[in-house]
C-alpha atoms as a PDB file:
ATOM      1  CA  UNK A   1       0.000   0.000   0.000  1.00  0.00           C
ATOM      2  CA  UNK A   2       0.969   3.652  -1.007  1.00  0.00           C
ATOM      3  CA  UNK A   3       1.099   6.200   1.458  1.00  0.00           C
ATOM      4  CA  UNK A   4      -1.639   7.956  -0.318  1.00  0.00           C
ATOM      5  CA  UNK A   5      -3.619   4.942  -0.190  1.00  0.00           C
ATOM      6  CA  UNK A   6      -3.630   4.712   3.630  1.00  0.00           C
ATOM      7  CA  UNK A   7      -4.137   8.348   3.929  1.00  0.00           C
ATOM      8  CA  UNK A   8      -7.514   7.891   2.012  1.00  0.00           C
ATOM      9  CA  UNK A   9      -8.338   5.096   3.615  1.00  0.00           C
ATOM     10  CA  UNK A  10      -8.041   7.134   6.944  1.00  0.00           C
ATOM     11  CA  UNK A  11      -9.758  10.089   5.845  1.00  0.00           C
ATOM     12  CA  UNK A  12     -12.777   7.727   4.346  1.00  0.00           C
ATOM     13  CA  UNK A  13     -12.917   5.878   7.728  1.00  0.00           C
ATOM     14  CA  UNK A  14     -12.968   9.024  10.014  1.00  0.00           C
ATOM     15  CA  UNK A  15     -15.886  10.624   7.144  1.00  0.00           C
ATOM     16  CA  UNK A  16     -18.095   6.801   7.581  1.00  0.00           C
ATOM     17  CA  UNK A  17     -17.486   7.156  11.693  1.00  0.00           C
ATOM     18  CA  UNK A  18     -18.805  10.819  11.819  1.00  0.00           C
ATOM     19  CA  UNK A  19     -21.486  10.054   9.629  1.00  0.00           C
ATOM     20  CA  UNK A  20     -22.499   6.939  11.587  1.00  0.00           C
ATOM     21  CA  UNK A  21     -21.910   8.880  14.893  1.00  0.00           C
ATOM     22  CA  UNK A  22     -24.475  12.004  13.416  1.00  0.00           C
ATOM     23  CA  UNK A  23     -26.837   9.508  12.464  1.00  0.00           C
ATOM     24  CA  UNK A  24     -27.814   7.839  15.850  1.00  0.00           C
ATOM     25  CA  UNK A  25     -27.140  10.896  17.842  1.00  0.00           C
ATOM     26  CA  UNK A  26     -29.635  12.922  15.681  1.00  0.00           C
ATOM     27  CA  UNK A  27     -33.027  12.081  16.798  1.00  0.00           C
ATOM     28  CA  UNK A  28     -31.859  11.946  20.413  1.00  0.00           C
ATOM     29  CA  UNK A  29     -33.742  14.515  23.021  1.00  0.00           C
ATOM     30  CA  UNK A  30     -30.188  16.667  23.910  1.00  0.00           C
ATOM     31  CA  UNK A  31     -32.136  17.199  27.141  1.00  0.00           C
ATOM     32  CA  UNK A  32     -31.032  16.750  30.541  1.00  0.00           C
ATOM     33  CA  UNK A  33     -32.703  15.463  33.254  1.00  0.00           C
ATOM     34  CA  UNK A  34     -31.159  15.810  36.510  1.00  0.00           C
ATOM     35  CA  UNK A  35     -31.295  12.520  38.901  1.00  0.00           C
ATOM     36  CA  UNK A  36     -33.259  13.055  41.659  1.00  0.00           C
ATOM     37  CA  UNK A  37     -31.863  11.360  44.999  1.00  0.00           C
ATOM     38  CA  UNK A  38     -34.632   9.080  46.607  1.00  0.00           C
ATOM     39  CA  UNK A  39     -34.202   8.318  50.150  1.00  0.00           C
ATOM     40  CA  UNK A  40     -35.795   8.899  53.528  1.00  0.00           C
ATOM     41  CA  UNK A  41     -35.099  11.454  56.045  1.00  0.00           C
ATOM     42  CA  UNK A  42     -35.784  12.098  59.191  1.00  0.00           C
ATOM     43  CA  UNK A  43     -36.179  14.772  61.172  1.00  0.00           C
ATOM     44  CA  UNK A  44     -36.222  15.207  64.997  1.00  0.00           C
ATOM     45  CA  UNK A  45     -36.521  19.007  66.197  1.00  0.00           C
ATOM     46  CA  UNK A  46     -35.613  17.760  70.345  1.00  0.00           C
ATOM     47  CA  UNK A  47     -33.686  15.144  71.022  1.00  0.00           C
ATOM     48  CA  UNK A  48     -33.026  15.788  74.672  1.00  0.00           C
ATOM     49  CA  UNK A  49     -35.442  16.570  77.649  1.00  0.00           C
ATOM     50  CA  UNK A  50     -35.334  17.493  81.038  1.00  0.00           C
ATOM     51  CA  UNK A  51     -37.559  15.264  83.654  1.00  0.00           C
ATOM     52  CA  UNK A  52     -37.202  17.075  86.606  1.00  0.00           C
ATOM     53  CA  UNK A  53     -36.694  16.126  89.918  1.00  0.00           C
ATOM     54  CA  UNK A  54     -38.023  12.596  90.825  1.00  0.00           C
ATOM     55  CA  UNK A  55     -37.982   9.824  93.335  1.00  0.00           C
ATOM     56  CA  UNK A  56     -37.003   6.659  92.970  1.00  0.00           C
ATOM     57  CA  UNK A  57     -40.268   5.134  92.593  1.00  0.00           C
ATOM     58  CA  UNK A  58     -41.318   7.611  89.956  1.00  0.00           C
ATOM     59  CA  UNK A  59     -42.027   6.436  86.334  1.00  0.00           C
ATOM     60  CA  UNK A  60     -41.568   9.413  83.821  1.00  0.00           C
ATOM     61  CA  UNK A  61     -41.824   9.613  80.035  1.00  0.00           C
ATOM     62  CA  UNK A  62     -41.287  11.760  77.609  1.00  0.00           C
ATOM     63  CA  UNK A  63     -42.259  12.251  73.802  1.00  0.00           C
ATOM     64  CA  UNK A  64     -40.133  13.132  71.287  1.00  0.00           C
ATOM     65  CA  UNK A  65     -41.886  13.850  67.465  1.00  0.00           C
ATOM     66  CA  UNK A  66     -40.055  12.578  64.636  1.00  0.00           C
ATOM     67  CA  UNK A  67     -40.873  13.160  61.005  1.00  0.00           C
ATOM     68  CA  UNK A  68     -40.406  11.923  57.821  1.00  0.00           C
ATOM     69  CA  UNK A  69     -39.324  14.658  55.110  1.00  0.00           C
ATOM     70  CA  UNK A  70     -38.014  12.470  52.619  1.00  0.00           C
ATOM     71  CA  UNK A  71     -39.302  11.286  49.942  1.00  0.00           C
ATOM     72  CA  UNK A  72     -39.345   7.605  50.496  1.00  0.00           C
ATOM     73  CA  UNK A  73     -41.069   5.721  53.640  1.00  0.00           C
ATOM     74  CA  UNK A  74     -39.055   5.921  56.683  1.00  0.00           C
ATOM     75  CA  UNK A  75     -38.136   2.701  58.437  1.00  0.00           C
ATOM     76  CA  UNK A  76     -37.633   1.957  62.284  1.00  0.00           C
ATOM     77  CA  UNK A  77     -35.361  -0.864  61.811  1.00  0.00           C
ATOM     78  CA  UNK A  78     -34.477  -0.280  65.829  1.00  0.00           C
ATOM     79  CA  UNK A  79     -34.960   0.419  69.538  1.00  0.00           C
ATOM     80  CA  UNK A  80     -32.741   0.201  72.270  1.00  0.00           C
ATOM     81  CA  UNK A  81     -31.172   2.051  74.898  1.00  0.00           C
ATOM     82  CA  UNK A  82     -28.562   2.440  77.461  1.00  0.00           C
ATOM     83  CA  UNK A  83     -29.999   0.863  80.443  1.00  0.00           C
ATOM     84  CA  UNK A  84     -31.840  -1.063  81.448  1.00  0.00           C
ATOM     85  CA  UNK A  85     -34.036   1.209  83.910  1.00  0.00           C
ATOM     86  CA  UNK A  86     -34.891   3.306  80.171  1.00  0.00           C
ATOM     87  CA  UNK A  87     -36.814   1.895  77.305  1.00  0.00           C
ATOM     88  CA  UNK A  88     -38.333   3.103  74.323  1.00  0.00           C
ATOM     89  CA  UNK A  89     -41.230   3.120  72.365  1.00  0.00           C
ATOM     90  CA  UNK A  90     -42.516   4.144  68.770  1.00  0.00           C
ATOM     91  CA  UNK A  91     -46.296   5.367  68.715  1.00  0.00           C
ATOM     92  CA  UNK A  92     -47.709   5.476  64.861  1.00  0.00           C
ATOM     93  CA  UNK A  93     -51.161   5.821  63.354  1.00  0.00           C
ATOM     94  CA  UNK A  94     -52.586   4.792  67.239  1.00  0.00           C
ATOM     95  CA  UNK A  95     -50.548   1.550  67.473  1.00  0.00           C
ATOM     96  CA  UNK A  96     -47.967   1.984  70.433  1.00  0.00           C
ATOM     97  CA  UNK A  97     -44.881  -0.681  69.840  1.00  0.00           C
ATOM     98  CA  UNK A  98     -43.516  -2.953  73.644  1.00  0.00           C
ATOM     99  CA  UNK A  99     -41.110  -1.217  75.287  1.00  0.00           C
ATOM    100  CA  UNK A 100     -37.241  -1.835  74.288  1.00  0.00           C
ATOM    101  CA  UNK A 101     -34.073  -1.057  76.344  1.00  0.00           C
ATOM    102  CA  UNK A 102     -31.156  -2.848  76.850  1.00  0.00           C
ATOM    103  CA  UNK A 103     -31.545  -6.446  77.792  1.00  0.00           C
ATOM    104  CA  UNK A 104     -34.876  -6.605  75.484  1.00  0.00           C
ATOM    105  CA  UNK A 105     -33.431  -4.534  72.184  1.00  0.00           C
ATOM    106  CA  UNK A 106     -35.923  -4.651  69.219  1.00  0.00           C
ATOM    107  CA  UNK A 107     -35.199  -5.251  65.581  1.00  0.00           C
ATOM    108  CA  UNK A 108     -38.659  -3.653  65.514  1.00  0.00           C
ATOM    109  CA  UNK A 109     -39.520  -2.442  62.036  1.00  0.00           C
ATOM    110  CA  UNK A 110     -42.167   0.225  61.006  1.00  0.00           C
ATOM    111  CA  UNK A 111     -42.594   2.316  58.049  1.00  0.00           C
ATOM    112  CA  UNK A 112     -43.150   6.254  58.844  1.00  0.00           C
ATOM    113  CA  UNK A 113     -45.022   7.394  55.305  1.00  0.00           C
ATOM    114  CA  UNK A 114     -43.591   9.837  53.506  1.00  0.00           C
ATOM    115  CA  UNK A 115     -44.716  13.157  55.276  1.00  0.00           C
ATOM    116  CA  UNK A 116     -46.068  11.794  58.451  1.00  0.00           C
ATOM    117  CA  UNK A 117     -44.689  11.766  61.761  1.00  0.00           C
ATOM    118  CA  UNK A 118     -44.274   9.333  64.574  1.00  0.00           C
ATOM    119  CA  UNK A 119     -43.540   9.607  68.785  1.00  0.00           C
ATOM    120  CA  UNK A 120     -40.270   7.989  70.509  1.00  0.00           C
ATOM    121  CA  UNK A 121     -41.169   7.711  73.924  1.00  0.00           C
ATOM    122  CA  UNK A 122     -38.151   7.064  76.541  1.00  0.00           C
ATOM    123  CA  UNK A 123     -39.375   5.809  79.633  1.00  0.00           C
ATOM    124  CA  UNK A 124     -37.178   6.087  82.688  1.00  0.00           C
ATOM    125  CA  UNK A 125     -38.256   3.761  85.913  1.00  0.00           C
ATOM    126  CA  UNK A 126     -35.434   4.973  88.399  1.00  0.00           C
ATOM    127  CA  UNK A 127     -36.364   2.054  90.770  1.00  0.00           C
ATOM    128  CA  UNK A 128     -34.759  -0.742  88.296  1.00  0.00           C
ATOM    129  CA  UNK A 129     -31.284   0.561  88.743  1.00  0.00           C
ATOM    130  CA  UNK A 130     -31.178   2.940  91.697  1.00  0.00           C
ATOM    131  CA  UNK A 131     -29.228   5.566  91.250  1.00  0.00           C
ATOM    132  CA  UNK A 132     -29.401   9.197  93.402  1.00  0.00           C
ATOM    133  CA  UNK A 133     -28.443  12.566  91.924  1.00  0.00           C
ATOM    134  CA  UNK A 134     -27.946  13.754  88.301  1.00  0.00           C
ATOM    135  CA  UNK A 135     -29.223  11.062  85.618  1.00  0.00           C
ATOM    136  CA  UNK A 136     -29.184  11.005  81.782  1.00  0.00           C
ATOM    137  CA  UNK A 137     -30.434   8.222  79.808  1.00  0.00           C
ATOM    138  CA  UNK A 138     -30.352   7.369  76.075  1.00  0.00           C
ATOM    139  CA  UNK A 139     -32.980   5.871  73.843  1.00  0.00           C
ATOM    140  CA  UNK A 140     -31.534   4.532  70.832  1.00  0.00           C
ATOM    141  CA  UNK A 141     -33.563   4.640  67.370  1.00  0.00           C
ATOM    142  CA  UNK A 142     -32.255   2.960  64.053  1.00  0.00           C
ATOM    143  CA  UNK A 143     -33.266   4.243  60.449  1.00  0.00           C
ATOM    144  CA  UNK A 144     -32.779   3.707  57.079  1.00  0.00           C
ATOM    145  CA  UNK A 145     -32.051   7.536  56.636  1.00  0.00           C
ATOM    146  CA  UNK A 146     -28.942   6.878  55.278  1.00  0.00           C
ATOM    147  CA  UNK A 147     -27.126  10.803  57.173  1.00  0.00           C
ATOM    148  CA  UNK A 148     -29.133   9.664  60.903  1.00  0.00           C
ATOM    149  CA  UNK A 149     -29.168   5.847  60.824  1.00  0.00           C
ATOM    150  CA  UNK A 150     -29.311   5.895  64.720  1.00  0.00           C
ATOM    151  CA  UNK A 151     -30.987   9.062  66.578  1.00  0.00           C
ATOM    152  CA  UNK A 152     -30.614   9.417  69.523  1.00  0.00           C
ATOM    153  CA  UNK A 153     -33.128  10.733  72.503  1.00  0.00           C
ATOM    154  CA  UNK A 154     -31.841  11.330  75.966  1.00  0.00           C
ATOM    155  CA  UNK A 155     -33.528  12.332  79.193  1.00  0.00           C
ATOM    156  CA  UNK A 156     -32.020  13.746  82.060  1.00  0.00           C
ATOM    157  CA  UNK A 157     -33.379  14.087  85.602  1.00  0.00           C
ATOM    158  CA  UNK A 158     -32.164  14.444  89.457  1.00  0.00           C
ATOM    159  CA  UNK A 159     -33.609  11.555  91.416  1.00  0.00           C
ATOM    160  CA  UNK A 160     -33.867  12.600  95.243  1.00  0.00           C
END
């Protein structure tokens, strides 16, 4: 082959590839369409409460609203906490879960719909573990939100 054959060549094949190239490309919408991230999220405005002063005997509780502002149905894949004299609960729709804590932790599962919101109640019963003086206890929630896979909710109180 001549040199000026293989130049041809080259300049035919590069003319056949930018045809081809215009040809399925041409009836293609040029438009872009941004990908939309779908995921849940959840959002918890207090995450920490102060019971007060209490005895021993005392039961408090305390709700804590959660909400789900994603766009995809929240899960509770979780509950647990870090006593056992604490548990937690997740009240949806009505239905109020058992209590979880410690010893009993829950693989519990609910879906939060997109929009709605949900309660975490911690329970503290002081009289399981005595302890006098400044308290704080933590009520441990697992998601499928995939920037707050575990929330946390604490209480804090001054049994006397």
């Amino acid at each position: 082959m001549t040199p000026k054959t293989i130049a041809i060549f080259v300049v035919g094949l590069a003319a056949f590839m930018g045809v081809a190239i215009w040809i399925l490309t041409k009836n293609q919408d040029s438009t872009v369409i941004p990908k939309t991230n779908v995921f849940s999220k959840v959002e918890a405005l207090e995450t920490v409460a102060d019971l007060g002063e209490m005895k021993v005997a005392d039961v408090k509780s305390r709700d804590f609203t959660i909400k789900n502002v994603g766009s995809n149905p929240l899960q509770i894949t979780s509950i647990s906490s870090s006593c056992n004299c604490v548990s937690g609960q997740i009240v949806y729709k009505g239905q109020t879960s058992k209590e979880y804590g410690m010893h009993a932790p829950g693989g519990f599962v609910n879906q939060i719909a997109v929009g709605d919101t949900a309660v975490v109640r911690v329970i503290y019963k002081p009289y399981i573990m005595p302890v006098y003086g400044p308290v704080t206890r933590d009520v441990y929630v697992g998601t499928n939100d995939p920037d707050n896979p575990k929330l946390t909710f604490t209480v804090k109180t001054v049994v006397k």
